[in-house]
C-alpha atoms as a PDB file:
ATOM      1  CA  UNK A   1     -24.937  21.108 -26.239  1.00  0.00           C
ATOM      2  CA  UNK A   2     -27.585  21.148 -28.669  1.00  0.00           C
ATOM      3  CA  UNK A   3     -26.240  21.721 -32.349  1.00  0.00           C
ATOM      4  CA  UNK A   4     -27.892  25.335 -32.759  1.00  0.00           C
ATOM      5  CA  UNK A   5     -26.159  26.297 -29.217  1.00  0.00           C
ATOM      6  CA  UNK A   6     -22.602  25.185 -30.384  1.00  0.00           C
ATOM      7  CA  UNK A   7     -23.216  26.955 -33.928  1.00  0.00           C
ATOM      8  CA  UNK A   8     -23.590  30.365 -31.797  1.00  0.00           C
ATOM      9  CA  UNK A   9     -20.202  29.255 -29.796  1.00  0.00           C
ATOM     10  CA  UNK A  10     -18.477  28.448 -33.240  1.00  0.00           C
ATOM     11  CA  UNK A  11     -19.402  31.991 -34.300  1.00  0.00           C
ATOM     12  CA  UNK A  12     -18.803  33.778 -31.065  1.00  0.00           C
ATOM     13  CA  UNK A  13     -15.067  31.631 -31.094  1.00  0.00           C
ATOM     14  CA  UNK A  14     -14.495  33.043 -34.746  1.00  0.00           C
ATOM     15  CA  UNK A  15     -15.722  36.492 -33.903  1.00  0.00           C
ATOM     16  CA  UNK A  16     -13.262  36.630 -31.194  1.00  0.00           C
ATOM     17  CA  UNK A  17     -10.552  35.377 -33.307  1.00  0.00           C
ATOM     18  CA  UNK A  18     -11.272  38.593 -35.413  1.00  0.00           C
ATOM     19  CA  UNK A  19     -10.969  40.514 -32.951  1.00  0.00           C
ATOM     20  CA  UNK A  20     -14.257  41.352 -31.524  1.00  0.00           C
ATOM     21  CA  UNK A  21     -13.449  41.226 -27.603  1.00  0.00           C
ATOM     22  CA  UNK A  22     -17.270  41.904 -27.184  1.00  0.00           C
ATOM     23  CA  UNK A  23     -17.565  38.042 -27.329  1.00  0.00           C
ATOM     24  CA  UNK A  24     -15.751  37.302 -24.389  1.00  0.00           C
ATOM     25  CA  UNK A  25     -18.736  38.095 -22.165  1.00  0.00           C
ATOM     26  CA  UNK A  26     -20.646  35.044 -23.549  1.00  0.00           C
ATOM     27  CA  UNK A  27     -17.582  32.700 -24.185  1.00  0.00           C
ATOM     28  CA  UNK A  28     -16.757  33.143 -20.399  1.00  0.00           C
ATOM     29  CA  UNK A  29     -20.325  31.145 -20.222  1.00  0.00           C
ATOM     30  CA  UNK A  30     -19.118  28.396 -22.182  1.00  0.00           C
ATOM     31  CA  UNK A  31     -17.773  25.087 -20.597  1.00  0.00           C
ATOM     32  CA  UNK A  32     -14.176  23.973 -22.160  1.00  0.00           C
ATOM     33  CA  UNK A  33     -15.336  20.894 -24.235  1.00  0.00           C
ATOM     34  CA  UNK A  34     -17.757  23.266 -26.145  1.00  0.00           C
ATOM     35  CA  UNK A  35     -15.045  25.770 -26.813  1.00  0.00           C
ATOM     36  CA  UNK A  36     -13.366  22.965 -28.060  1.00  0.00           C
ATOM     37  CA  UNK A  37     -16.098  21.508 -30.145  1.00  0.00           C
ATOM     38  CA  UNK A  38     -16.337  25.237 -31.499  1.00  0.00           C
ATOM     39  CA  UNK A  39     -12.913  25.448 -32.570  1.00  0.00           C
ATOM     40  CA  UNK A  40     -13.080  22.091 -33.976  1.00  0.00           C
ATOM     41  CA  UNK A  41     -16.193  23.284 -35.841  1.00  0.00           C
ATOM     42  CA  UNK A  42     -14.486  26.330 -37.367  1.00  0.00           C
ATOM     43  CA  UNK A  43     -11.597  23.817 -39.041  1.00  0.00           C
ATOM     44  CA  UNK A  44      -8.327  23.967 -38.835  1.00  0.00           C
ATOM     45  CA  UNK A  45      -6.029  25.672 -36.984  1.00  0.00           C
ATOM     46  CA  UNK A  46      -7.764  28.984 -34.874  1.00  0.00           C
ATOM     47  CA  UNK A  47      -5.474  31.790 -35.940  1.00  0.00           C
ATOM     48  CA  UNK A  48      -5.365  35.434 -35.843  1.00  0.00           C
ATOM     49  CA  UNK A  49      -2.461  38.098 -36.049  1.00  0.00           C
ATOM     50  CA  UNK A  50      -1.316  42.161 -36.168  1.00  0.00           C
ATOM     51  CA  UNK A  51      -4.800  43.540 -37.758  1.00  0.00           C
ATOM     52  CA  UNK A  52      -6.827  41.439 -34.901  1.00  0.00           C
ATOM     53  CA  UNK A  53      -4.617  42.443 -32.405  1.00  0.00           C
ATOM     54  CA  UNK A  54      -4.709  46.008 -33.408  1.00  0.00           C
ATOM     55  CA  UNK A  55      -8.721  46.068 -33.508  1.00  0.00           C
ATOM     56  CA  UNK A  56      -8.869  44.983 -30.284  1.00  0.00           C
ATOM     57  CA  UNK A  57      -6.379  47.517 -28.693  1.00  0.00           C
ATOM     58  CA  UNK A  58      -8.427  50.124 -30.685  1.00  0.00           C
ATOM     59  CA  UNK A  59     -11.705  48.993 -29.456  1.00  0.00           C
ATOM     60  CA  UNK A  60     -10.730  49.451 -26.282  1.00  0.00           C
ATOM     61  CA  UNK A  61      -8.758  52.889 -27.122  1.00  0.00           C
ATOM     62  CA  UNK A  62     -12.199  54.292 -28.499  1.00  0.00           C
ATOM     63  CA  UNK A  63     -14.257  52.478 -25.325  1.00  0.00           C
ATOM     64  CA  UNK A  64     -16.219  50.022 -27.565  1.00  0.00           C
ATOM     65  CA  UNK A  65     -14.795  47.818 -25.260  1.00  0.00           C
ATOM     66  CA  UNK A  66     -14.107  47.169 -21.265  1.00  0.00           C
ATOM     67  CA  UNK A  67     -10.336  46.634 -20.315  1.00  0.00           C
ATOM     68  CA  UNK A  68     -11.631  43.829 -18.577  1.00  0.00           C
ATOM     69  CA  UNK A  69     -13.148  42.671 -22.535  1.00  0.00           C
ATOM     70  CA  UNK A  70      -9.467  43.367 -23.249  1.00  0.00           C
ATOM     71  CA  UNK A  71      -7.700  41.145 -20.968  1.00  0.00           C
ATOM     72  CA  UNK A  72     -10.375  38.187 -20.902  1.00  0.00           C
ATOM     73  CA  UNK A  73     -10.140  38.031 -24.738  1.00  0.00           C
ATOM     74  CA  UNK A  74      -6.140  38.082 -24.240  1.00  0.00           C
ATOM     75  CA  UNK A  75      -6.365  35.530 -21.842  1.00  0.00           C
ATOM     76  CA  UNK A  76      -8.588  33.442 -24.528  1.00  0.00           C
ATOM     77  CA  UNK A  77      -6.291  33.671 -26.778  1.00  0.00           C
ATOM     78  CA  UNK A  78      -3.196  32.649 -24.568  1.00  0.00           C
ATOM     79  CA  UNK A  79      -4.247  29.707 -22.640  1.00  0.00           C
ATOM     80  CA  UNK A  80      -7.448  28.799 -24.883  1.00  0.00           C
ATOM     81  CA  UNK A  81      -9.858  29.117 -22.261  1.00  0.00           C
ATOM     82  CA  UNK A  82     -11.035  30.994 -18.797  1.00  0.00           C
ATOM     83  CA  UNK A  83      -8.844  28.993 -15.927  1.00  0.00           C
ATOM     84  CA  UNK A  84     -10.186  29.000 -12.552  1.00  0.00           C
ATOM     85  CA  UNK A  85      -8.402  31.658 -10.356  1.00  0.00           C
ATOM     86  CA  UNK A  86      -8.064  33.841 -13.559  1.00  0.00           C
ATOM     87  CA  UNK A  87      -9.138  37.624 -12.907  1.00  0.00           C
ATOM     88  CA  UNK A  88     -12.308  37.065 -15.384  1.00  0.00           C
ATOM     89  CA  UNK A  89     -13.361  34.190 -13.113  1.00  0.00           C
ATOM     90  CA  UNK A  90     -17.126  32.837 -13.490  1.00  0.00           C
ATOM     91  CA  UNK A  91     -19.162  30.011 -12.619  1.00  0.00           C
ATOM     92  CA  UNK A  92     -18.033  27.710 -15.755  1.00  0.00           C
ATOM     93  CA  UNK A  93     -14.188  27.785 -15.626  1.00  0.00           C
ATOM     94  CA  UNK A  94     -11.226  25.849 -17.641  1.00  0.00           C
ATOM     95  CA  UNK A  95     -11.329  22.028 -16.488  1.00  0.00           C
ATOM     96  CA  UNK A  96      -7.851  21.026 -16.014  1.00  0.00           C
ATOM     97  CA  UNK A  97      -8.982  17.703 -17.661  1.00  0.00           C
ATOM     98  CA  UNK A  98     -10.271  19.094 -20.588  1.00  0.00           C
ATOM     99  CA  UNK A  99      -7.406  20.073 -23.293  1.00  0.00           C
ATOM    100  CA  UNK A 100      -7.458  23.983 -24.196  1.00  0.00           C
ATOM    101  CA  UNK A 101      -8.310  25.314 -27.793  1.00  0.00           C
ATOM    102  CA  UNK A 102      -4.871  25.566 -29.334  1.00  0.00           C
ATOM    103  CA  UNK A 103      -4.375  29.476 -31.069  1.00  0.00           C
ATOM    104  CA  UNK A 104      -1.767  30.018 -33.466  1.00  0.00           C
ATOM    105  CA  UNK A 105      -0.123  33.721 -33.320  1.00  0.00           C
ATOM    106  CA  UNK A 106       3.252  32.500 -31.813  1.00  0.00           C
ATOM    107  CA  UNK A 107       4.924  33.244 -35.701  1.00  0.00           C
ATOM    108  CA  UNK A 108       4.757  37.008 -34.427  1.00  0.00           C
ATOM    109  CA  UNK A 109       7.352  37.931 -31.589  1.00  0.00           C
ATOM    110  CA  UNK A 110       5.307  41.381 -31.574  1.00  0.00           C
ATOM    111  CA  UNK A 111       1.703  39.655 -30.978  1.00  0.00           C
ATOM    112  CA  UNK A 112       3.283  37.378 -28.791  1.00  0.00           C
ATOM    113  CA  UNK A 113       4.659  40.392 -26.488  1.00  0.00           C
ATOM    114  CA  UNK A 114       1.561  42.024 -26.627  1.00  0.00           C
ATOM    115  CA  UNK A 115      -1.188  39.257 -25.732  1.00  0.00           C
ATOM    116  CA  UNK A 116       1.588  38.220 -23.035  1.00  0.00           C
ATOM    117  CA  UNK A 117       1.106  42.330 -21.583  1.00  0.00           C
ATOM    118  CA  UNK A 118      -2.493  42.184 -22.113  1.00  0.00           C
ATOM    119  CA  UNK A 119      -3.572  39.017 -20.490  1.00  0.00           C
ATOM    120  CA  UNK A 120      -3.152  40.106 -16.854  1.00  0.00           C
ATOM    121  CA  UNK A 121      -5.455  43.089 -17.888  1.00  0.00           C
ATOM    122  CA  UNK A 122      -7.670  42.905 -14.487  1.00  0.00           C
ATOM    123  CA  UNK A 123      -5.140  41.465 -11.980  1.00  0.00           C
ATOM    124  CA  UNK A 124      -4.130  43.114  -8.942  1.00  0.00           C
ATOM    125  CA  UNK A 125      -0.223  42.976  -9.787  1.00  0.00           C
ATOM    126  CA  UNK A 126      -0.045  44.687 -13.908  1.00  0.00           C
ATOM    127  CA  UNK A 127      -3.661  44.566 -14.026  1.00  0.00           C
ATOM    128  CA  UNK A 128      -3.527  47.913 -15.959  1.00  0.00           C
ATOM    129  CA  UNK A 129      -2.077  49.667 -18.699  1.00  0.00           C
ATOM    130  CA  UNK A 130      -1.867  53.214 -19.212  1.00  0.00           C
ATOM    131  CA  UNK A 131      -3.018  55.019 -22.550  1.00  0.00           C
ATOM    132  CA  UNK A 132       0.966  55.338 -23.222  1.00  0.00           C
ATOM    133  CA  UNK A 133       1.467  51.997 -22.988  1.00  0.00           C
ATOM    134  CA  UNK A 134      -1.804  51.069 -25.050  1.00  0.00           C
ATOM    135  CA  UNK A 135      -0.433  53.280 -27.914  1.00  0.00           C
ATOM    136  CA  UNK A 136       3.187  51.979 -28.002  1.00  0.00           C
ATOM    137  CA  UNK A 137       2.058  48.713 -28.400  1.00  0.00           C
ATOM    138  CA  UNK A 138      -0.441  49.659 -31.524  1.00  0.00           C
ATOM    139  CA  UNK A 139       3.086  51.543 -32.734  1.00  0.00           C
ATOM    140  CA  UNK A 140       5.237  48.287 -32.109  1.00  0.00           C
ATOM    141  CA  UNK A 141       1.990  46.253 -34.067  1.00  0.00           C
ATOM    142  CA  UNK A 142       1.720  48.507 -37.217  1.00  0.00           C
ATOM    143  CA  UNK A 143       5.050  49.199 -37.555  1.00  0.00           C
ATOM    144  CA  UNK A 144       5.887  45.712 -39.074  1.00  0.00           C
ATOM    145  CA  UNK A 145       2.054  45.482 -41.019  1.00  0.00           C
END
């Protein structure tokens, strides 16, 4: 990937890890080794917690984003890529060879239970979550901030 090409994945990646689910659409695009060789770009360890998480549920509250932006970005930040089979499925999937970008939330019981609901966003079996549901999480997430 030419260097200009993997800048615009490294910024996309730390967009995302902000919470911009908007990003999603073009990191589905992105082949595993480059969303590696983002993340390794960015330094460190990828990280995000409550005030990302929140941003994203309230994105997609107020419609800025798609549920589906919702539950790919989820997915993203669970198993550090798009796996094949995965109800954001595209042309350029996870490689099972290729070693996942590594997230750190897992410090956060409350995060964790809430990427863990949100990551199936799409699926045919708790692909969906109900406006109730949406705002008791954002309660559970600011309640601790």
């Amino acid at each position: 990937m030419p260097p200009d090409s993997l800048d615009r994945v490294a910024q996309l990646l730390r967009k995302a890890l902000e919470g911009d689910a908007s990003t999603v659409d073009e990191l589905r695009g992105v082949s595993q080794a480059d969303l590696r060789a983002a993340s390794e770009q960015l330094g460190g360890k990828p990280s995000f917690g409550r005030p990302t998480v929140l941003r994203v549920l309230g994105d997609g509250r107020d419609g800025r984003v798609t549920e589906a932006q919702v539950g790919s970005w989820a997915l993203l930040m669970f198993l550090g890529g798009f796996p094949e089979g995965s109800p954001v499925s595209t042309p350029v999937q996870a490689d099972a060879t290729e070693e996942p970008i590594h997230v750190d939330y897992s410090d956060d019981d409350v995060v964790n239970d809430v990427i863990f609901e949100l990551k199936d966003l799409g699926e045919i079996v708790d692909g969906i979550i109900t406006n109730a549901e949406r705002n008791e999480m954002i309660e559970r997430l600011e309640a601790a901030l």
